[in-house]
Protein backbone atom coordinates (compact mmCIF):
# COMPACT_ATOMS: atom_id res chain seq x y z
CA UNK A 1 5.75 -1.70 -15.05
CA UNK A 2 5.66 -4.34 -12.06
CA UNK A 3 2.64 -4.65 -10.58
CA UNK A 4 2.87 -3.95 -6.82
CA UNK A 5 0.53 -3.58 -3.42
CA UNK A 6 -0.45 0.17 -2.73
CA UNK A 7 -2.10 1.65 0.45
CA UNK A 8 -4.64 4.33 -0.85
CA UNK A 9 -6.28 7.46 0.82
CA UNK A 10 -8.56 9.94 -0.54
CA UNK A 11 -7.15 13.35 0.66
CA UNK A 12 -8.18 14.98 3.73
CA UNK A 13 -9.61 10.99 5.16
CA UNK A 14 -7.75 8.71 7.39
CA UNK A 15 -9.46 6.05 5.81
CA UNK A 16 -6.87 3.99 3.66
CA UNK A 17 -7.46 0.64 1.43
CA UNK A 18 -5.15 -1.49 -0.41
CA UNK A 19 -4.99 -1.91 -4.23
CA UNK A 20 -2.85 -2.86 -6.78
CA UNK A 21 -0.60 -0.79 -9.43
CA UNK A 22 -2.68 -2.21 -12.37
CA UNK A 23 -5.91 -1.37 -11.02
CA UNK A 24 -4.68 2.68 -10.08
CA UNK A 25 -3.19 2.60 -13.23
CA UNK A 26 -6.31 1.95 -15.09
CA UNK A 27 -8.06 4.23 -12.59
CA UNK A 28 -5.49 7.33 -13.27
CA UNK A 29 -5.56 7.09 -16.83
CA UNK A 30 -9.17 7.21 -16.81
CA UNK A 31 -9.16 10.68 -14.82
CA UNK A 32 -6.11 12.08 -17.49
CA UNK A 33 -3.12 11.31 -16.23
CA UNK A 34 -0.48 9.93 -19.09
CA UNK A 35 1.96 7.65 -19.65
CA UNK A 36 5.02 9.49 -18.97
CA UNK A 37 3.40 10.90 -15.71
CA UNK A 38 2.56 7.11 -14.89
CA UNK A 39 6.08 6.41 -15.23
CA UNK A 40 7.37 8.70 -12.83
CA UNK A 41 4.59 8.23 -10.71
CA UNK A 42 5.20 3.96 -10.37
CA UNK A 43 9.00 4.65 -10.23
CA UNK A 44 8.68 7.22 -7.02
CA UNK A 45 6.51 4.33 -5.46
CA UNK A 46 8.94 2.05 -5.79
CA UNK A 47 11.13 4.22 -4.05
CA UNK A 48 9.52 3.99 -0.95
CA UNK A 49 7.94 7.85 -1.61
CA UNK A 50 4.20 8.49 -0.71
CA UNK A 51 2.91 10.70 -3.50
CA UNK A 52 -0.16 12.60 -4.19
CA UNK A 53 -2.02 13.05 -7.00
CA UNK A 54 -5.80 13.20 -8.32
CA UNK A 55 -7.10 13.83 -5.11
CA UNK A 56 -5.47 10.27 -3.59
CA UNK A 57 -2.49 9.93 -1.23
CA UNK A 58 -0.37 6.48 -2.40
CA UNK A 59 1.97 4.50 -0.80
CA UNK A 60 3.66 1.17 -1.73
CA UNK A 61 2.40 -1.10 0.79
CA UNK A 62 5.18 -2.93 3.05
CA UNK A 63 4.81 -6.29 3.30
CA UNK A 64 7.15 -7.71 6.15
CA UNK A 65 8.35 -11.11 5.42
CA UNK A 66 11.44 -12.97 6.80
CA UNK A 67 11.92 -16.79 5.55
CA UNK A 68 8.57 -16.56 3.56
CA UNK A 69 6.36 -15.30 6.74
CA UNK A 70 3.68 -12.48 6.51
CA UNK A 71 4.49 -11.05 9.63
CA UNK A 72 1.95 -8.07 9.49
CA UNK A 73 -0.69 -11.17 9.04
CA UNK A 74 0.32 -13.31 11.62
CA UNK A 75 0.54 -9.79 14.20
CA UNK A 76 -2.96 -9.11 12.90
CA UNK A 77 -4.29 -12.87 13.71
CA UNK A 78 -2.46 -12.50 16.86
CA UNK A 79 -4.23 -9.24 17.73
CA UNK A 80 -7.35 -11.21 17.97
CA UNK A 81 -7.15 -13.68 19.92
CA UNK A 82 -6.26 -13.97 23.44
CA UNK A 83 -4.26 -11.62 24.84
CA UNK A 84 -1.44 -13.58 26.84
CA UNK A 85 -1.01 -12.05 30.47
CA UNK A 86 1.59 -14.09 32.01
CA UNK A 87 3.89 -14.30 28.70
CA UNK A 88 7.61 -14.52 29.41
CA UNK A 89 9.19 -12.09 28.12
């Protein structure tokens, strides 16, 4: 199984942090979960679907890149600084 960025939530939080698949993976087995149900659950990730399972709400995380640029960084650095008033648009 690729490994691949996840958003995670415990359920009934808005609080969400990011993970990997091997690091869940190792997490989920250790509460029961099996192989098979592993499977399906890194396939339906791939497929875009948020799933929940274990008490945690998943999500592939997005990561928006055109010509090799993070643009959910570069919004996020841009967030920060100054905001720009007089900006043409």
């Amino acid at each position: 199984m690729e490994n691949i960025s996840l958003l995670v939530s415990l359920e009934g939080t808005q609080h969400q942090v990011t993970t990997d698949w091997r690091s869940l993976a190792a997490t989920l087995e250790k509460r029961g979960v099996d192989v098979l149900a592993l499977n399906k659950l890194h396939t339906e990730l791939r497929a875009g679907l948020i799933v929940t399972t274990r008490g945690l709400t998943l999500a592939m995380k997005s990561e928006k890149k055109l010509g090799g640029i993070n643009y959910e960084a570069l919004y996020a650095s841009l967030s920060k600084e100054k905001k720009f008033e007089n900006h043409p648009q």
